[in-house]
Protein backbone atom coordinates (compact mmCIF):
# COMPACT_ATOMS: atom_id res chain seq x y z
CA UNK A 1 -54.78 13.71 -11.31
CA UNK A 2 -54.60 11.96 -7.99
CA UNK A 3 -57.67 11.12 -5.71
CA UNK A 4 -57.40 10.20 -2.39
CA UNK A 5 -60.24 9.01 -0.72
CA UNK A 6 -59.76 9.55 3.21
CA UNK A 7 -62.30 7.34 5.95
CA UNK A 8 -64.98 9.72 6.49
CA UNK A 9 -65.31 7.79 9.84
CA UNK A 10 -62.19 8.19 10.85
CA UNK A 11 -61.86 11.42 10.54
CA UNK A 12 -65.28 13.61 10.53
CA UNK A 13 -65.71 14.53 13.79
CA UNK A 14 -62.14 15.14 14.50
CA UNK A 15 -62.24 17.44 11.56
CA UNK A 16 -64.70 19.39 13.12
CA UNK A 17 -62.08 20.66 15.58
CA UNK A 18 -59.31 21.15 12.71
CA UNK A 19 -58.43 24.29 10.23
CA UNK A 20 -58.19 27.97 11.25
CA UNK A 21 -61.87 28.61 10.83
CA UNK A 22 -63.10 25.83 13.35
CA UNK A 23 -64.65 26.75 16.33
CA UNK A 24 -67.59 29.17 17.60
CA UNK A 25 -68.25 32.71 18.13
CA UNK A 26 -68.99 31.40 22.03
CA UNK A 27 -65.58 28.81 22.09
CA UNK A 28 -63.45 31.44 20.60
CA UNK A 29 -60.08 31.30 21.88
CA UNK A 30 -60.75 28.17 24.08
CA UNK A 31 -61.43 26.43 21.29
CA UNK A 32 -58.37 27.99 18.93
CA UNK A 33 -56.11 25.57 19.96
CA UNK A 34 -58.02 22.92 19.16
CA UNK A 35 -59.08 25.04 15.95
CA UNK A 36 -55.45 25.01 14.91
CA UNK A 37 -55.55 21.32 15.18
CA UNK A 38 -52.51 19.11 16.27
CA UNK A 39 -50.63 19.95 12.72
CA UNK A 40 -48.31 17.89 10.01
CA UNK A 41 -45.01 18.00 9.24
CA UNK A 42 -43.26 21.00 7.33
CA UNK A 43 -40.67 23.52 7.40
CA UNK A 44 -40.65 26.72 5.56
CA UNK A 45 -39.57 25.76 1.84
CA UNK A 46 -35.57 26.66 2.19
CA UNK A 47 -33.84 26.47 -0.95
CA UNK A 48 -31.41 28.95 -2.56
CA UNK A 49 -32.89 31.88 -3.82
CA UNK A 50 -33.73 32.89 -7.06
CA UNK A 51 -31.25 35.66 -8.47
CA UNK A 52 -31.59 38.46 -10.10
CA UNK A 53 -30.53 36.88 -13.50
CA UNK A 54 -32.47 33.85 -13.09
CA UNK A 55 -35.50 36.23 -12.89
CA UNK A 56 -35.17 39.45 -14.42
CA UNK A 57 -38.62 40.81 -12.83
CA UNK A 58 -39.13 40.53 -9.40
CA UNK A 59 -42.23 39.68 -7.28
CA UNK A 60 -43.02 43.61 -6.11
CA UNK A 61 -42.77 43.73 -2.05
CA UNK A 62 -40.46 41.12 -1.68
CA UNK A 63 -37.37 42.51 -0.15
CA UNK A 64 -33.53 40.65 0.04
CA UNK A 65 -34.46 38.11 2.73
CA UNK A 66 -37.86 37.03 1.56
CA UNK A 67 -36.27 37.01 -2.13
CA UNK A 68 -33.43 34.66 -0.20
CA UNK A 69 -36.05 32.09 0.82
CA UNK A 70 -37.77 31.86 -2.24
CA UNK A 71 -36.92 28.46 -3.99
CA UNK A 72 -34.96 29.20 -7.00
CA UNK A 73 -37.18 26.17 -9.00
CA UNK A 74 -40.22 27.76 -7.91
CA UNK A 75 -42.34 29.02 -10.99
CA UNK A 76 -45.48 29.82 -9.29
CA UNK A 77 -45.78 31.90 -6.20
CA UNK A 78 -48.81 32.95 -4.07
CA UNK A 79 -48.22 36.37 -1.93
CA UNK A 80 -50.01 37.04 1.55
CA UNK A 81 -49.74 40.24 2.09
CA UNK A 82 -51.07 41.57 5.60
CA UNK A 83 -52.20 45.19 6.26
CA UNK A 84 -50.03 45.02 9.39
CA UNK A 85 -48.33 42.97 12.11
CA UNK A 86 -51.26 42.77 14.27
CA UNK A 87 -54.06 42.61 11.53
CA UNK A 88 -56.13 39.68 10.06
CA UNK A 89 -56.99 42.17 7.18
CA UNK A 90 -54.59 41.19 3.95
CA UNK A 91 -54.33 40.50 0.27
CA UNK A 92 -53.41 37.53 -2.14
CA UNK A 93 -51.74 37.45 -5.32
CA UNK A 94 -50.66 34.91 -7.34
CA UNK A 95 -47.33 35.55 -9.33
CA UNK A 96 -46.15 33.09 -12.23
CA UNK A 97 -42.58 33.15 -12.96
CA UNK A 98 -42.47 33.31 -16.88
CA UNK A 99 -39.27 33.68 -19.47
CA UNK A 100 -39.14 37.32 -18.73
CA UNK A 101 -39.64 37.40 -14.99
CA UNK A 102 -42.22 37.23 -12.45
CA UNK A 103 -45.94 38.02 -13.63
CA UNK A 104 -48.59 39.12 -11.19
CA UNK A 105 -52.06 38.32 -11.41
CA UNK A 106 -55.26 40.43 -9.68
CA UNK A 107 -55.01 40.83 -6.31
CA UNK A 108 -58.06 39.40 -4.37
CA UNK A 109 -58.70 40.36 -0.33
CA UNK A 110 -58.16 38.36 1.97
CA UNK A 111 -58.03 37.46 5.96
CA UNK A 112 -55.82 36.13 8.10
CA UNK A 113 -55.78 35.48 11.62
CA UNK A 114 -57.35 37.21 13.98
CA UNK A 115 -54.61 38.88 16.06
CA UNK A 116 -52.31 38.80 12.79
CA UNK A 117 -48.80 37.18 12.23
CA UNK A 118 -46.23 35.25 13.87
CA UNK A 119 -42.32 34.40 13.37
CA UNK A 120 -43.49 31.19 15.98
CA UNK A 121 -46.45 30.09 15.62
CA UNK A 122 -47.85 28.38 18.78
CA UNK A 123 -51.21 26.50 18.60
CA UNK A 124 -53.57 28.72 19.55
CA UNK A 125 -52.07 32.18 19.49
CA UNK A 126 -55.00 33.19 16.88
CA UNK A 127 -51.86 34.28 14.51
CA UNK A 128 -51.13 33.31 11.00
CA UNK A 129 -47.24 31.92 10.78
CA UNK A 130 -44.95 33.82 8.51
CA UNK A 131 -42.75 32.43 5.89
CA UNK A 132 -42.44 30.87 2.27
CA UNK A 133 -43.89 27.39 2.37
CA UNK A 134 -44.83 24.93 -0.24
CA UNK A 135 -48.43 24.04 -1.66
CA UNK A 136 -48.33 20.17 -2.27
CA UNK A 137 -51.90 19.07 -1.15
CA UNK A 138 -55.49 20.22 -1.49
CA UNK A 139 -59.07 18.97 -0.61
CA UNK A 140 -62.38 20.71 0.24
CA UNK A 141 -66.18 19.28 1.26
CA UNK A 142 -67.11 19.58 -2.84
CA UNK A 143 -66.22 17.59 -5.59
CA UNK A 144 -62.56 18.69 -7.40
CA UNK A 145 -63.04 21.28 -9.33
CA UNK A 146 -60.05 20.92 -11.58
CA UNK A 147 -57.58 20.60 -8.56
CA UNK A 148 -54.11 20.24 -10.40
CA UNK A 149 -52.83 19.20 -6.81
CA UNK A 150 -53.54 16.06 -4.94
CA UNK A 151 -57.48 16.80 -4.06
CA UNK A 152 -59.07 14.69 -1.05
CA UNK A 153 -62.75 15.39 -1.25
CA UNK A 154 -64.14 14.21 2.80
CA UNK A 155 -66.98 14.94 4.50
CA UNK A 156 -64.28 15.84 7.28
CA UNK A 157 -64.35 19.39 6.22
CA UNK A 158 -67.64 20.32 7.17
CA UNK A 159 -67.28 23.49 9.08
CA UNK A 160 -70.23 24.30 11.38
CA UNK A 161 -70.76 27.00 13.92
CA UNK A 162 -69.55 30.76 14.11
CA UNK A 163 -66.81 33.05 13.60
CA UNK A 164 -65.70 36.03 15.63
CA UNK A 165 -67.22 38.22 13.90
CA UNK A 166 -70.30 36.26 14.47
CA UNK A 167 -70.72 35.31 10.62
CA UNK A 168 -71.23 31.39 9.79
CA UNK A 169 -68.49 29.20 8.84
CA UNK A 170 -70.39 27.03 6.62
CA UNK A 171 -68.92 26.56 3.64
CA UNK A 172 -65.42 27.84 4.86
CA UNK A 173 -63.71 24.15 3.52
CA UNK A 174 -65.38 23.45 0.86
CA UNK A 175 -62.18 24.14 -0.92
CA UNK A 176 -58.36 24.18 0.50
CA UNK A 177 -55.11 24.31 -0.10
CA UNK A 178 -52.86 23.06 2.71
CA UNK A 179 -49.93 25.19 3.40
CA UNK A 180 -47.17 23.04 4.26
CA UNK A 181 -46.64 24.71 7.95
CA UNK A 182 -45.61 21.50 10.56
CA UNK A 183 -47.20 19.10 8.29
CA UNK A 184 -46.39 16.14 6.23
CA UNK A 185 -46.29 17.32 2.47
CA UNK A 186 -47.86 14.43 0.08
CA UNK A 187 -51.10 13.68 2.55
CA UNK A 188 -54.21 14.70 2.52
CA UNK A 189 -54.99 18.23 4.45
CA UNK A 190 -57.14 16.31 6.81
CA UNK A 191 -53.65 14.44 8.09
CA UNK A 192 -52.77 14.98 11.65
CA UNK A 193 -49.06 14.60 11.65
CA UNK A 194 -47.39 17.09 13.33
CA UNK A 195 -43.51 17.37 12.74
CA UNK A 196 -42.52 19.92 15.02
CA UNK A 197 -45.36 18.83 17.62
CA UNK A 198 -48.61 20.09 18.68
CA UNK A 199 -47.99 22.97 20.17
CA UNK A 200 -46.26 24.56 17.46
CA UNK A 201 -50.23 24.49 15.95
CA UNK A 202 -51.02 23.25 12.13
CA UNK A 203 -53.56 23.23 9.90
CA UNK A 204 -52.65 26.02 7.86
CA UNK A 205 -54.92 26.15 5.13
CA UNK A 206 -55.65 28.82 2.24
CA UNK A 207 -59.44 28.38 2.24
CA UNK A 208 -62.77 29.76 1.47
CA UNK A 209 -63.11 32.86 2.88
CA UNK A 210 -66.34 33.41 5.72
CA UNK A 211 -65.96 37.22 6.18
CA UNK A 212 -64.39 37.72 9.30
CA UNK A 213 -60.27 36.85 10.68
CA UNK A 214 -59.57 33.36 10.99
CA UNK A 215 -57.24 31.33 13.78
CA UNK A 216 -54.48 30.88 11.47
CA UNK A 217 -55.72 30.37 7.71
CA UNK A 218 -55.44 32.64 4.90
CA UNK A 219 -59.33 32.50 3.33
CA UNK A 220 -60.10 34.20 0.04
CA UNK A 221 -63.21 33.85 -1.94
CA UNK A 222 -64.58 30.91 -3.17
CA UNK A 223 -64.28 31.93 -6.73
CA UNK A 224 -60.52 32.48 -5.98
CA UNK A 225 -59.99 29.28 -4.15
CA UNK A 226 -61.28 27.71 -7.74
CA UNK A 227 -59.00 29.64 -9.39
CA UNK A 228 -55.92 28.71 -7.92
CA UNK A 229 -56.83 24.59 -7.56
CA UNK A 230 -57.02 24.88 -11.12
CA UNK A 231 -53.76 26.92 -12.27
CA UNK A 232 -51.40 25.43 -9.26
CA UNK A 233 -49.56 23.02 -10.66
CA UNK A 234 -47.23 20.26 -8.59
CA UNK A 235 -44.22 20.73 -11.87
CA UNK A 236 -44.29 24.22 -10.90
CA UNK A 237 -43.59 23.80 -7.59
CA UNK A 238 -45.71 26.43 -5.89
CA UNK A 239 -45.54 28.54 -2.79
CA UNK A 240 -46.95 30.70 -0.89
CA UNK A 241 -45.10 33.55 0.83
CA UNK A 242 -46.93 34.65 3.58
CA UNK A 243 -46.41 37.82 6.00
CA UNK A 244 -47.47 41.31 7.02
CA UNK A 245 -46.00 43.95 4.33
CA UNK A 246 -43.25 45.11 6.42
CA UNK A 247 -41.71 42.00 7.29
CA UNK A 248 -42.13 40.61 3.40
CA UNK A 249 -40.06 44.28 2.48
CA UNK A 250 -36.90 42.63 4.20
């Protein structure tokens, strides 16, 4: 297990401004930009797809392109699955590729962005970005929990103030997993880096989930969150494949 231990200094009161759940009820989409925080490097995990023979059962929803994009070494995938272009209301499942095919687990509710999904994300557009990315880092505000990934635990995830829905955000990072959207894979989720540049937004987190959209995440509940730091494992080389249900049918 690896520990990084980031400067809480450094980086606590920038990290106020950072992940999708940042921000108050009153800042709302003034502050979304700087919610979506000035992101790391990462492009959507390309690799050639996984065929039909390599994996007799499919993931159910998937359609040809999204089963394209899927890396073929990838044995663990977790599914976003939005109620709707334009919705922050979705679902999560986690699918483990086993010697018969693709096995889903439960599927758990879930939120994403407040005006729904993206094919470019821009910082600030309050939508979640789709694609297939990979899941190499994870952190939170508590102690790891059994975090198979790379787990920074900071003070730098303390997320005060409202949502826009009006419900608190306390407690909203206490665990993530950073989705590798225009960030640098192998760094803490607190990193700044930015590949394709700030304004293509970042910090693109699966996190704890507040009960209300978000400005980019993908927030589940906390019990969930604890579930997957503890079954996603770096040798199975996890992703997340993340989009409203029509556009993951393709």
């Amino acid at each position: 297990m690896i520990h990084r231990r980031t400067a809480v200094a450094l980086l606590s009161a920038p990290l106020l401004l950072t992940g999708c759940g940042g921000g108050g009820a009153e800042a709302t989409e003034r502050r979304a930009a700087s919610a979506d925080r000035p992101a790391r490097a990462t492009t959507p995990a390309a690799a050639p797809g996984a065929s039909a023979e390599a994996a007799p059962q499919r993931i159910p929803g998937l359609g040809p392109e999204r089963w394209a994009g899927l890396p073929g070494h990838s044995e663990q995938a977790v599914v976003v699955t939005g109620r709707g272009p334009d919705s922050p209301v979705s679902s999560v499942v986690l699918h483990q590729r086993t010697a018969t095919g693709w096995q889903p687990g439960t599927s758990w509710p879930a939120h994403n962005a407040l005006r729904g999904w993206s094919d470019h994300h821009l910082a600030g557009d309050l939508r979640s970005p789709l694609g297939v990315y990979t899941l190499s880092d994870a952190g939170g505000l508590l102690a790891d929990p059994g975090s198979r990934l790379p787990y920074t635990r900071s003070g730098g995830f303390r997320s005060p103030g409202t949502g826009f829905e009006g419900e608190p955000l306390d407690g909203s990072f206490d665990y993530v997993v950073a989705v590798d959207y225009n960030r640098r894979p192998g760094t803490s989720p607190l990193d700044w880096t930015r590949p394709l540049g700030a304004g293509r937004g970042g910090g693109i987190w699966l996190h704890v989930d507040h009960g209300g959209p978000t400005h980019g995440c993908v927030s589940i509940a906390k019990a969930h969150m604890k579930h997957l730091l503890r079954t996603l494992d770096p040798a199975r080389h996890p992703v997340v494949v993340m989009g409203h249900a029509d556009w993951l049918a393709r």
